[in-house]
C-alpha atoms as a PDB file:
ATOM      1  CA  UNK A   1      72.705 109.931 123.129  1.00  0.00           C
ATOM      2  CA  UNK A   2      70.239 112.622 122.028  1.00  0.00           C
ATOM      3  CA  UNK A   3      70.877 115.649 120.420  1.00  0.00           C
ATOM      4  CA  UNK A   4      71.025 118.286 121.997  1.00  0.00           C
ATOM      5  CA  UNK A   5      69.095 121.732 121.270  1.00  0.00           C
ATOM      6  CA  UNK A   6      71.702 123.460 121.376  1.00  0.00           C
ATOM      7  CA  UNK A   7      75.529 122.919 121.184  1.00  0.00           C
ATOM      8  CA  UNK A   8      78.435 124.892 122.101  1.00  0.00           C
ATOM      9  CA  UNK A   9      82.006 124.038 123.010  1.00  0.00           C
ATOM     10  CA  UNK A  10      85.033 126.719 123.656  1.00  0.00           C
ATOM     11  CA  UNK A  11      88.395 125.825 121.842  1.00  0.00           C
ATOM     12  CA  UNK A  12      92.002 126.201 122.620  1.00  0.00           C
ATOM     13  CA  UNK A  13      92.151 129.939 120.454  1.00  0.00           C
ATOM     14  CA  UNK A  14      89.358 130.814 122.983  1.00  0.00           C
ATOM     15  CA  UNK A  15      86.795 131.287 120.495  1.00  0.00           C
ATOM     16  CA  UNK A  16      83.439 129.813 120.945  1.00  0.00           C
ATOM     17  CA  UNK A  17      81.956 127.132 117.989  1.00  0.00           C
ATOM     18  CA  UNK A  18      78.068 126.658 118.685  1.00  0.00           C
ATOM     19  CA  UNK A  19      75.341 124.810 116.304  1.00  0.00           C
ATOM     20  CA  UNK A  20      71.440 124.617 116.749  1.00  0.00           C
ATOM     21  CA  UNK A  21      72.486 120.787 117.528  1.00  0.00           C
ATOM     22  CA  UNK A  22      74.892 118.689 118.561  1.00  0.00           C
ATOM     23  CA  UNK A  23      77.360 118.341 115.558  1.00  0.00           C
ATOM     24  CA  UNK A  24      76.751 114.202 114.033  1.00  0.00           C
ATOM     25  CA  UNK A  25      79.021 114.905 110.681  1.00  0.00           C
ATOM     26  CA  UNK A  26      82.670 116.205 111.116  1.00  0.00           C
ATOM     27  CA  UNK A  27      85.454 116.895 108.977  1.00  0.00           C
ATOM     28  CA  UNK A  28      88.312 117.402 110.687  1.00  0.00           C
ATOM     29  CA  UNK A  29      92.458 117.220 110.511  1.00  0.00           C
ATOM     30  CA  UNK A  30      93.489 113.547 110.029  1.00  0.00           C
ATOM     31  CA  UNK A  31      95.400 113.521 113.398  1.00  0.00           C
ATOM     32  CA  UNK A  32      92.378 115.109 115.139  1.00  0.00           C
ATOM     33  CA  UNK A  33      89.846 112.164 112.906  1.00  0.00           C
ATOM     34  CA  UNK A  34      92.106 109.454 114.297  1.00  0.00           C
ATOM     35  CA  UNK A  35      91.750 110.575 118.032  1.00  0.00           C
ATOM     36  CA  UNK A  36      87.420 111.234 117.354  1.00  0.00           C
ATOM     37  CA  UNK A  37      87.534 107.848 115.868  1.00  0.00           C
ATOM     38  CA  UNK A  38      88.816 106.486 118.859  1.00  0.00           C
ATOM     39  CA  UNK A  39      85.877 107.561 121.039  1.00  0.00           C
ATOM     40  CA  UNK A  40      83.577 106.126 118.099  1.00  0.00           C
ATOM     41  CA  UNK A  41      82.762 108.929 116.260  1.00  0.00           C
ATOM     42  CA  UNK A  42      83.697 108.434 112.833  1.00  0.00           C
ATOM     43  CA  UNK A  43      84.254 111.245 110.611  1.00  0.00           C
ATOM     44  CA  UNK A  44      82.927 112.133 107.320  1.00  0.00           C
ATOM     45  CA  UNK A  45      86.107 113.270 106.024  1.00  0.00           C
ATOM     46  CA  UNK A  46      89.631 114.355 106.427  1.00  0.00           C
ATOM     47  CA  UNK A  47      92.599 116.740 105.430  1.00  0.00           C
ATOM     48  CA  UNK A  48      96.396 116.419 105.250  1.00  0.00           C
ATOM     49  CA  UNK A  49      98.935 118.878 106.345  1.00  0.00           C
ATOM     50  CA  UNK A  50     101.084 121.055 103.432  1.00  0.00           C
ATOM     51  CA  UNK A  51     103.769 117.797 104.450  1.00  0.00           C
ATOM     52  CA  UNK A  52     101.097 115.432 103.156  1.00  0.00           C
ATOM     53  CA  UNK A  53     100.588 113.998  99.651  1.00  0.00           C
ATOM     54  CA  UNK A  54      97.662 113.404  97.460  1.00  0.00           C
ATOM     55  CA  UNK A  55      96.257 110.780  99.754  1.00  0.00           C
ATOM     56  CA  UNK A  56      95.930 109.891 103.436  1.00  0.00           C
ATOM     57  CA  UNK A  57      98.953 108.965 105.296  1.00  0.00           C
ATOM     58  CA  UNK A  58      98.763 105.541 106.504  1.00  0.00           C
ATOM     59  CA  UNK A  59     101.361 106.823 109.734  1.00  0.00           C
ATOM     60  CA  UNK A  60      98.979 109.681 111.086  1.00  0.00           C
ATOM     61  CA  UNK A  61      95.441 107.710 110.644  1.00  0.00           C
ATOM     62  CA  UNK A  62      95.349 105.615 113.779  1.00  0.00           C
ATOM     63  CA  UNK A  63      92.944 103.153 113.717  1.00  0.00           C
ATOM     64  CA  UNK A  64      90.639 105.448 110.715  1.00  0.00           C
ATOM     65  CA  UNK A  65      88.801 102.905 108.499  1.00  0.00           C
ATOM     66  CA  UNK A  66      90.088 104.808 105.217  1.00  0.00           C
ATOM     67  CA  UNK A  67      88.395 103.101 102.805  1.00  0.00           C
ATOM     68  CA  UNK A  68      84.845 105.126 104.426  1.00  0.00           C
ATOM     69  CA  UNK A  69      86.472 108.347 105.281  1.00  0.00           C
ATOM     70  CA  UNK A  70      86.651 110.980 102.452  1.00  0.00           C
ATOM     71  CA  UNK A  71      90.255 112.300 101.796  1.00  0.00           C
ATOM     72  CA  UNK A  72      89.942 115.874 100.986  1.00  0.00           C
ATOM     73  CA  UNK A  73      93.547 116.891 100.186  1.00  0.00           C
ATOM     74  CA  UNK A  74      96.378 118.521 102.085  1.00  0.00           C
ATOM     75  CA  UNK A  75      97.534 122.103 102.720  1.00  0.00           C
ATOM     76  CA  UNK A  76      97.271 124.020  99.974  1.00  0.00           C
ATOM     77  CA  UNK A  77      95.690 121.798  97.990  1.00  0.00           C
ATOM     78  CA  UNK A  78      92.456 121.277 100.587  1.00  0.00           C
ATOM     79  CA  UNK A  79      89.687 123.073  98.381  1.00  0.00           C
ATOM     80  CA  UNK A  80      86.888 125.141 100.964  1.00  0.00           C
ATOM     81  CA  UNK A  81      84.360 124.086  98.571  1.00  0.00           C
ATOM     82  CA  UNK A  82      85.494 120.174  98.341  1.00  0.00           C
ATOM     83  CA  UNK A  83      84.720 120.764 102.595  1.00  0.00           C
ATOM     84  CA  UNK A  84      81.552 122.119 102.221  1.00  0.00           C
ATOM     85  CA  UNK A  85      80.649 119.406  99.854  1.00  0.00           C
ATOM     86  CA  UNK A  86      81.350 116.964 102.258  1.00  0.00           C
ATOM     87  CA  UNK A  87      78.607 118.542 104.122  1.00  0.00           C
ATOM     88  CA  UNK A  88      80.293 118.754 107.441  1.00  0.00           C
ATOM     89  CA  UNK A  89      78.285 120.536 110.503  1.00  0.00           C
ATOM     90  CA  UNK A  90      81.487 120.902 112.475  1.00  0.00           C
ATOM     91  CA  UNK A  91      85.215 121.266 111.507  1.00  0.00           C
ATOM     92  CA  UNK A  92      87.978 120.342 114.073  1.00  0.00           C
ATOM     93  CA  UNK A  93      91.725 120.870 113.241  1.00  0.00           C
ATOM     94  CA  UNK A  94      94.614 121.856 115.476  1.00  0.00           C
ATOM     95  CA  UNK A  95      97.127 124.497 115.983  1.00  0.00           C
ATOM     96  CA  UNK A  96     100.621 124.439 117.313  1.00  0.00           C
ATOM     97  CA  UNK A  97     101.128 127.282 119.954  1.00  0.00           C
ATOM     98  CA  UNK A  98      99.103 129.834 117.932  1.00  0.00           C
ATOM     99  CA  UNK A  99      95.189 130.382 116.222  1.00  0.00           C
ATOM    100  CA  UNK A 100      97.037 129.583 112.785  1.00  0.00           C
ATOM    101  CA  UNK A 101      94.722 126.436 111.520  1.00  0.00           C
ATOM    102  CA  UNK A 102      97.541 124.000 110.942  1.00  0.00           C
ATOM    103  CA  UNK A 103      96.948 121.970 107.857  1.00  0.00           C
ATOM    104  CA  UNK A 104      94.829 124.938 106.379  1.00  0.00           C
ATOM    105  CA  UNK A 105      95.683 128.124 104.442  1.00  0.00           C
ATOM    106  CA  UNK A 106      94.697 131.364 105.890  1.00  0.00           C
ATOM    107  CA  UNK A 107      92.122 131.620 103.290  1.00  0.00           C
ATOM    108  CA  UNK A 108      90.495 128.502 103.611  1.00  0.00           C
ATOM    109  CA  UNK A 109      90.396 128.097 106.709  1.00  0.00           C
ATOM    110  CA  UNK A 110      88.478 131.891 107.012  1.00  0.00           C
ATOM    111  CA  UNK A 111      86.154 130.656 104.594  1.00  0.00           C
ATOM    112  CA  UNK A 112      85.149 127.730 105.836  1.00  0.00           C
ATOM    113  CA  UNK A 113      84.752 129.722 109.548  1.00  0.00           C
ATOM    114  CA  UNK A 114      82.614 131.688 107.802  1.00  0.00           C
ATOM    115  CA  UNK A 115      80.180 128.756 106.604  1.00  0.00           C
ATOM    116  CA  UNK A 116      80.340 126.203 109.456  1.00  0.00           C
ATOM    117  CA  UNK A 117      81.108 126.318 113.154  1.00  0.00           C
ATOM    118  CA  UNK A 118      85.331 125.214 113.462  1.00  0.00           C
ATOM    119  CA  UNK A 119      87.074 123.966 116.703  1.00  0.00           C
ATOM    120  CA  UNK A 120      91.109 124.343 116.707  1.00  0.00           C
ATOM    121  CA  UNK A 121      92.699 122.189 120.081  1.00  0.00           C
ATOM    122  CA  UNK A 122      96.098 123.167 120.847  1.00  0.00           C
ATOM    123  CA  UNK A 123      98.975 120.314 120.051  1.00  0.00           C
ATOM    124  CA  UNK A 124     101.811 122.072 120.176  1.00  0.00           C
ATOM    125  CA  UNK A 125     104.691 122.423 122.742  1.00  0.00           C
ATOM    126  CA  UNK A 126     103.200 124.339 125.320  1.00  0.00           C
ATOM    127  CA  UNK A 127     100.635 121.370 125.766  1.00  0.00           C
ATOM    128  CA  UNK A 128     101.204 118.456 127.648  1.00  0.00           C
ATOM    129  CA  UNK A 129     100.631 114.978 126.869  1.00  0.00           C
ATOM    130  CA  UNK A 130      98.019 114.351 128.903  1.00  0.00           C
ATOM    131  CA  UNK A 131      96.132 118.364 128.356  1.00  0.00           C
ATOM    132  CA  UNK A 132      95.981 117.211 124.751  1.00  0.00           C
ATOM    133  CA  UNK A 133      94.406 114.257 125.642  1.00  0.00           C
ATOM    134  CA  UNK A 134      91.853 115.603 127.838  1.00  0.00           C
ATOM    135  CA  UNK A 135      90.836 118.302 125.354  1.00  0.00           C
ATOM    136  CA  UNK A 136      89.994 115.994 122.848  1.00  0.00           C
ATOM    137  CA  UNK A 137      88.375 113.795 125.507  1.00  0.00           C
ATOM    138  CA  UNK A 138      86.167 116.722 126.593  1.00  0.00           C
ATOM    139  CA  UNK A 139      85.694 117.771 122.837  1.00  0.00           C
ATOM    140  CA  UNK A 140      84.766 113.912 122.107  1.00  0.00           C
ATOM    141  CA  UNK A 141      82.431 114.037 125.212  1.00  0.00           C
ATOM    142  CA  UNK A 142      80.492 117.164 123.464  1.00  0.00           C
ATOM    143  CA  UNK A 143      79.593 115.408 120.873  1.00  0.00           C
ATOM    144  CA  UNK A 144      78.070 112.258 122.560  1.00  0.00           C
ATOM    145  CA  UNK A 145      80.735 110.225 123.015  1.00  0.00           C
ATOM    146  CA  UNK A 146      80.556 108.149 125.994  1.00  0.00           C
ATOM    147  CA  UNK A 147      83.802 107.510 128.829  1.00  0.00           C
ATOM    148  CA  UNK A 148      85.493 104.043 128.236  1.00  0.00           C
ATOM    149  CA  UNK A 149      86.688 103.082 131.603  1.00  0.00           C
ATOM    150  CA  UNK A 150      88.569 100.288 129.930  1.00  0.00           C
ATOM    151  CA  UNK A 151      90.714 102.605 127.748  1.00  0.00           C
ATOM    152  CA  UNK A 152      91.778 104.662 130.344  1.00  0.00           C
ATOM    153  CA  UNK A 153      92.724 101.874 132.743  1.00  0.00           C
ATOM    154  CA  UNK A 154      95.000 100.589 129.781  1.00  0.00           C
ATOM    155  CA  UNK A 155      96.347 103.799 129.203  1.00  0.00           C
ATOM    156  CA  UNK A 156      97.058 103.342 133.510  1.00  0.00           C
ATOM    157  CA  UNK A 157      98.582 100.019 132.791  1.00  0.00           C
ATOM    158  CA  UNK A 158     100.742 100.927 129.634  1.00  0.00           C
ATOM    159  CA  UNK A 159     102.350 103.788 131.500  1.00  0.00           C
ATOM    160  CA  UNK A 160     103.133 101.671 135.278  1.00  0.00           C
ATOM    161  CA  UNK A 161     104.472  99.144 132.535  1.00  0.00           C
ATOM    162  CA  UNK A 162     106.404 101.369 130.538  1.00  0.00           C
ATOM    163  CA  UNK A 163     108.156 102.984 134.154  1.00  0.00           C
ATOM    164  CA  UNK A 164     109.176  99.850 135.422  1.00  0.00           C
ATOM    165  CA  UNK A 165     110.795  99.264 131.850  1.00  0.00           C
ATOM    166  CA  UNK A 166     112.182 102.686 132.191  1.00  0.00           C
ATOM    167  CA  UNK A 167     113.417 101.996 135.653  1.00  0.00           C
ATOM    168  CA  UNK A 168     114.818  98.547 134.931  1.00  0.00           C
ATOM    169  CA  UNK A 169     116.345 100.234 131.963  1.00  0.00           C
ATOM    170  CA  UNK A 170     118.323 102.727 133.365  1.00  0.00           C
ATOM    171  CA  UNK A 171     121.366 103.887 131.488  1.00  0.00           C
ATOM    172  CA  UNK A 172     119.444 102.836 128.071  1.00  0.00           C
ATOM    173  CA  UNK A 173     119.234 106.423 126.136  1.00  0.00           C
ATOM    174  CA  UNK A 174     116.372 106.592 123.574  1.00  0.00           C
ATOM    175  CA  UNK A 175     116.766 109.258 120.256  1.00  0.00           C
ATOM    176  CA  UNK A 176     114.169 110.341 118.348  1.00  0.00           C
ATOM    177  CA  UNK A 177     114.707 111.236 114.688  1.00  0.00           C
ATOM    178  CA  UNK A 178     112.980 112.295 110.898  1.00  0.00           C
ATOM    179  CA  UNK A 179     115.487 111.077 108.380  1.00  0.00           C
ATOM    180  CA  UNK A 180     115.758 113.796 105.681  1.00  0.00           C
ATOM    181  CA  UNK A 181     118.194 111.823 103.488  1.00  0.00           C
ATOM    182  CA  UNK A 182     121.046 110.069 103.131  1.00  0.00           C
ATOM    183  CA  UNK A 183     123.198 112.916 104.213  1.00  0.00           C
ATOM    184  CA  UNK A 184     120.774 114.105 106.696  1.00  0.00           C
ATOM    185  CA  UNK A 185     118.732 113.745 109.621  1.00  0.00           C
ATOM    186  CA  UNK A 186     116.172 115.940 112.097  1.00  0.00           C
ATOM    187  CA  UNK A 187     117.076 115.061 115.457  1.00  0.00           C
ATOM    188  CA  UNK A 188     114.288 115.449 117.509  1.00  0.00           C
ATOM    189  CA  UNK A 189     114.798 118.179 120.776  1.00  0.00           C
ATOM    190  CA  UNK A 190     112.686 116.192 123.329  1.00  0.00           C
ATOM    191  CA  UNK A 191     111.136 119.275 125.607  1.00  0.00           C
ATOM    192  CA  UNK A 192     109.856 120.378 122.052  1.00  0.00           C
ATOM    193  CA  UNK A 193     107.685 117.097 122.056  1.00  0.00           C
ATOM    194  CA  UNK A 194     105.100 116.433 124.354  1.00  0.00           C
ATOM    195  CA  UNK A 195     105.120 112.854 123.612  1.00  0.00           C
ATOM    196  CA  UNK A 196     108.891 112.528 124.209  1.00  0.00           C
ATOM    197  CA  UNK A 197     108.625 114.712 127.531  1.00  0.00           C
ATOM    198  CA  UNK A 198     105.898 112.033 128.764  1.00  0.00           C
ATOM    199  CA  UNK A 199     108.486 109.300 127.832  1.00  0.00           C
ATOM    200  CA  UNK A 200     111.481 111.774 130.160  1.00  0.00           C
ATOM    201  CA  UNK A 201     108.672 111.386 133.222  1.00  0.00           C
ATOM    202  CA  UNK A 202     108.012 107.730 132.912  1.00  0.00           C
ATOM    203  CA  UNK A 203     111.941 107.959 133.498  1.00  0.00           C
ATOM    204  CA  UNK A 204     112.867 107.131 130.013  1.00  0.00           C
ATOM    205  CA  UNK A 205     116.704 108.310 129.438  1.00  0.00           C
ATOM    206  CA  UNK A 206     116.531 110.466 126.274  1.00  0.00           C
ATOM    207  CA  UNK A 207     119.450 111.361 123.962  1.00  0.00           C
ATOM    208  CA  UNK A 208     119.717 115.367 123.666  1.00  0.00           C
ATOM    209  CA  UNK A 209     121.028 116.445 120.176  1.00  0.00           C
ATOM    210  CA  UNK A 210     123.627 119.684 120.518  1.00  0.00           C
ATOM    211  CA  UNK A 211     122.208 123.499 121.373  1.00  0.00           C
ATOM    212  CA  UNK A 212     121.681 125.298 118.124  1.00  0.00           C
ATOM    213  CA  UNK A 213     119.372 126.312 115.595  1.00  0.00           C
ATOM    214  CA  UNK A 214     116.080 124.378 115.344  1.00  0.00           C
ATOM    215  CA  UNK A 215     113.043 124.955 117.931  1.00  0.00           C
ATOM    216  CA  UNK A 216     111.941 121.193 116.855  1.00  0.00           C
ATOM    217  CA  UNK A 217     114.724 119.725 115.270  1.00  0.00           C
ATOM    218  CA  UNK A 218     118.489 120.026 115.079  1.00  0.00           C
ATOM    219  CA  UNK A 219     118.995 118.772 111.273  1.00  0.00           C
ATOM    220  CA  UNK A 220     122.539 118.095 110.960  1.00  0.00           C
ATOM    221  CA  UNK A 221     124.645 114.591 109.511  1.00  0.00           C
ATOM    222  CA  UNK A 222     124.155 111.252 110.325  1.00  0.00           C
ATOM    223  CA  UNK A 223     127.570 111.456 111.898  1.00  0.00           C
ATOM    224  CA  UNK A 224     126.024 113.621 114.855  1.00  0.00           C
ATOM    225  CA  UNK A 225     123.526 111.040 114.900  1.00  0.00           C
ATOM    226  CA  UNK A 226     125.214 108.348 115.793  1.00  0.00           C
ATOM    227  CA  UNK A 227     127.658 110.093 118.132  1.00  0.00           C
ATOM    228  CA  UNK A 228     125.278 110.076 120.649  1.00  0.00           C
ATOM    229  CA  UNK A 229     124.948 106.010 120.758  1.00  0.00           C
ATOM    230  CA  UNK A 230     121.800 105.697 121.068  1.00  0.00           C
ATOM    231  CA  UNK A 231     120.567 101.995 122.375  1.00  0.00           C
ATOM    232  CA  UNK A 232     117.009 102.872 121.064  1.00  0.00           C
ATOM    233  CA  UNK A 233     116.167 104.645 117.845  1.00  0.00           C
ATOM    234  CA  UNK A 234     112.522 106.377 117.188  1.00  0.00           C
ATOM    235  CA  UNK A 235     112.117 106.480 113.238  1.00  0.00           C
ATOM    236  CA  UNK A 236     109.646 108.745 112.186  1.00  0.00           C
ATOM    237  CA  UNK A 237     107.560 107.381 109.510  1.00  0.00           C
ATOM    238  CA  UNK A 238     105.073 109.655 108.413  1.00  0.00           C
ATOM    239  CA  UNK A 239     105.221 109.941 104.540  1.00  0.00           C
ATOM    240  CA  UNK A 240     107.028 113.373 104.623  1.00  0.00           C
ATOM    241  CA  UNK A 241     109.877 111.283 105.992  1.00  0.00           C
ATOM    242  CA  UNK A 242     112.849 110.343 103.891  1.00  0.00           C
ATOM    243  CA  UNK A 243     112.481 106.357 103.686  1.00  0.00           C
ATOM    244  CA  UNK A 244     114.215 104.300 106.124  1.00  0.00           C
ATOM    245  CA  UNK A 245     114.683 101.427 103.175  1.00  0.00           C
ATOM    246  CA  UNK A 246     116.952 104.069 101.129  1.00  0.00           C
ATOM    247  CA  UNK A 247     119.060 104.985 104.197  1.00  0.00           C
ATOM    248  CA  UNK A 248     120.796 101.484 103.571  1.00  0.00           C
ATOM    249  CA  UNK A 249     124.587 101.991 102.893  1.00  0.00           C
ATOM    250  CA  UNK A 250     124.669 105.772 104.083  1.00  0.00           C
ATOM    251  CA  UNK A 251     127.299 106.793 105.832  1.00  0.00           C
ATOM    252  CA  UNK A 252     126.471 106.000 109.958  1.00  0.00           C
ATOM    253  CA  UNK A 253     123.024 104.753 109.007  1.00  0.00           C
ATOM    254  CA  UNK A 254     124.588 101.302 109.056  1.00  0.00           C
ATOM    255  CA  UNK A 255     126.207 101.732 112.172  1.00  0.00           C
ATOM    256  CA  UNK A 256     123.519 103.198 113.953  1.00  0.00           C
ATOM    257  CA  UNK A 257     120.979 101.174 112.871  1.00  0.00           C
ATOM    258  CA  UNK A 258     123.451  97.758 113.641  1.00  0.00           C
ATOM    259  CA  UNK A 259     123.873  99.355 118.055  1.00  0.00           C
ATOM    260  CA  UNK A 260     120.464 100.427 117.916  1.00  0.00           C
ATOM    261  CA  UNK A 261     116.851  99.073 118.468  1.00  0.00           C
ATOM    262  CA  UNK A 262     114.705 100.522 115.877  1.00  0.00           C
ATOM    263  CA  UNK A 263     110.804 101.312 116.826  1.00  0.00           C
ATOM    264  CA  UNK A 264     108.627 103.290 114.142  1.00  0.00           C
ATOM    265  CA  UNK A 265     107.634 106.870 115.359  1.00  0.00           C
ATOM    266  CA  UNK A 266     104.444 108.672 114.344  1.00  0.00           C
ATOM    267  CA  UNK A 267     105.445 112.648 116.037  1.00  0.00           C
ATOM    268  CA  UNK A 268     101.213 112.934 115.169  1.00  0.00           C
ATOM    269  CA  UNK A 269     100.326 110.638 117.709  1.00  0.00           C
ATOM    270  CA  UNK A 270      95.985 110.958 117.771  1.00  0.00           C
ATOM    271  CA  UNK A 271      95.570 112.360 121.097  1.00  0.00           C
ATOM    272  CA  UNK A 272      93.248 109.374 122.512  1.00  0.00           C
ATOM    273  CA  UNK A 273      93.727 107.147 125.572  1.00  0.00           C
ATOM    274  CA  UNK A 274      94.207 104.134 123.616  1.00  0.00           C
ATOM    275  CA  UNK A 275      96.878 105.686 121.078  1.00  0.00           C
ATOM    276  CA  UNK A 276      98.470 106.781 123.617  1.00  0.00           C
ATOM    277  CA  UNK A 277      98.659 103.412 125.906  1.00  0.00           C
ATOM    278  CA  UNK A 278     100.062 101.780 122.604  1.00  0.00           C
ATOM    279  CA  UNK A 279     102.854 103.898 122.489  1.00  0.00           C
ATOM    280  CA  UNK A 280     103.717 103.399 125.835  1.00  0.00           C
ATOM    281  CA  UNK A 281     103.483 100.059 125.176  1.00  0.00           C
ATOM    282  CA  UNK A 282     105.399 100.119 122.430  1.00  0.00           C
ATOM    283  CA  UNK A 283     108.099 102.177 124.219  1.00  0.00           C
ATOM    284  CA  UNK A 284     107.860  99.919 126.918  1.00  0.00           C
ATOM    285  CA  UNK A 285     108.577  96.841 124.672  1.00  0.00           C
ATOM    286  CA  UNK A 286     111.633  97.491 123.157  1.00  0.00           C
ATOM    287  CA  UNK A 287     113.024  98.553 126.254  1.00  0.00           C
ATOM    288  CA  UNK A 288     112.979  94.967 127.531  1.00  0.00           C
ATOM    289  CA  UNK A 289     109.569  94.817 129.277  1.00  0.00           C
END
């Protein structure tokens, strides 16, 4: 595709990003790099989160050959200048429920608005599975990206599988969790998810932790955990996690992890049609399908 003489495209804050041309070198939030790279378009680099480390997490990078994408830090430690070096004519990041650049300090992320045209898409909450998709479909599309029939009719397929597993499955209740230790654990509140809320209307039974403090999570002991017998565990793996290989020998771990089926869980999911069809997939698998 061409580029354009002019681009423009209007992101979830409602603020418009425009260029002379359509944008060909991107550095963007390593969620938002993983979903771009699914439509083809490779970025030229990426940044963590103020939960990342000093280099890309292997859990939130999709299908990103890392080895060609610039890492350029995470949170606070994302430099405006290292950006700009990477010469980027578009930034895209995303936000949860609010124009706060998540991954970005307030300072940075003003700078670097003030030096290159940024798009923020909305991941949070308030967003469905399937709007997050779409705006990083039409966002994709912008940028010369072309359709892929194919991925979308596997994203179809994944989810018909993944309710018939559901629905052959009934009575099986699926938990979602972060370890935080070996005392510890976030239990995931599923309407706070918008990937566990598209798992509820596939008709996926999912375990609810107890009403209390937490918007996300309800961190409390393992014991709580494992009260709600769970047949199907969702381990969050991102690095930020606490490891699942030094859980061994805590107290309910065992137990839990002996009723349960265990499938790694990436809460960063890159908002693309084929991501999303392998989770599905995934879901649908250890379900029994």
């Amino acid at each position: 595709m061409a580029p354009q003489s002019h681009w423009e495209f209007l992101d979830d804050r409602g603020r418009l990003a425009s260029a002379p041309r359509t944008p060909a070198r991107t550095v963007t939030y390593i969620q938002a790099g993983a979903a771009l790279f699914d439509h083809g378009l490779l970025p030229a680099g990426v940044f963590g989160s103020a939960h990342d480390g000093a280099g890309p997490d292997p859990a939130k990078s999709g299908d990103l050959p890392l080895t060609e994408v610039s890492y350029l830090g995470s949170g606070p430690g994302v430099d405006a200048d290292a950006v700009l070096a990477a010469r980027p004519d578009l930034v895209v990041a995303v936000a949860y429920g609010s124009d706060q650049i998540y991954g970005l300090e307030p300072d940075t992320a003003k700078y670097l608005e003030e030096r290159v045209p940024v798009v923020v898409l909305d991941v949070g909450q308030g967003r469905s599975f399937d709007e997050v998709r779409e705006r990083f479909d039409a966002l994709a599309g912008s940028l010369g990206a072309a359709p892929d029939p194919s991925a979308a009719a596997a994203l179809a397929a994944a989810r018909a599988r993944l309710g018939a597993a559901a629905a052959e499955a009934a009575g099986v209740r699926v938990l979602a969790l972060s370890p935080a230790g070996q005392g510890s654990v976030h239990l995931a509140r599923p309407g706070a998810w918008s990937d566990l809320r598209a798992l509820s209307e596939c008709g996926v039974g999912l375990a609810e932790p107890e009403p209390g403090a937490g918007i996300n999570w309800s961190t409390t002991g393992w014991a709580a955990a494992a009260r709600l017998e769970p047949d199907v565990v969702l381990v969050d793996v991102r690095a930020n996690a606490f490891p699942v290989e030094r859980l061994r020998g805590a107290a309910h771990w065992d137990e839990l992890r002996d009723r349960a089926r265990l499938l790694p869980w990436n809460p960063e999911i890159p908002p693309s049609a084929s991501a999303h069809a392998r989770y599905f997939g995934a879901v649908a698998e250890v379900l029994g399908a």
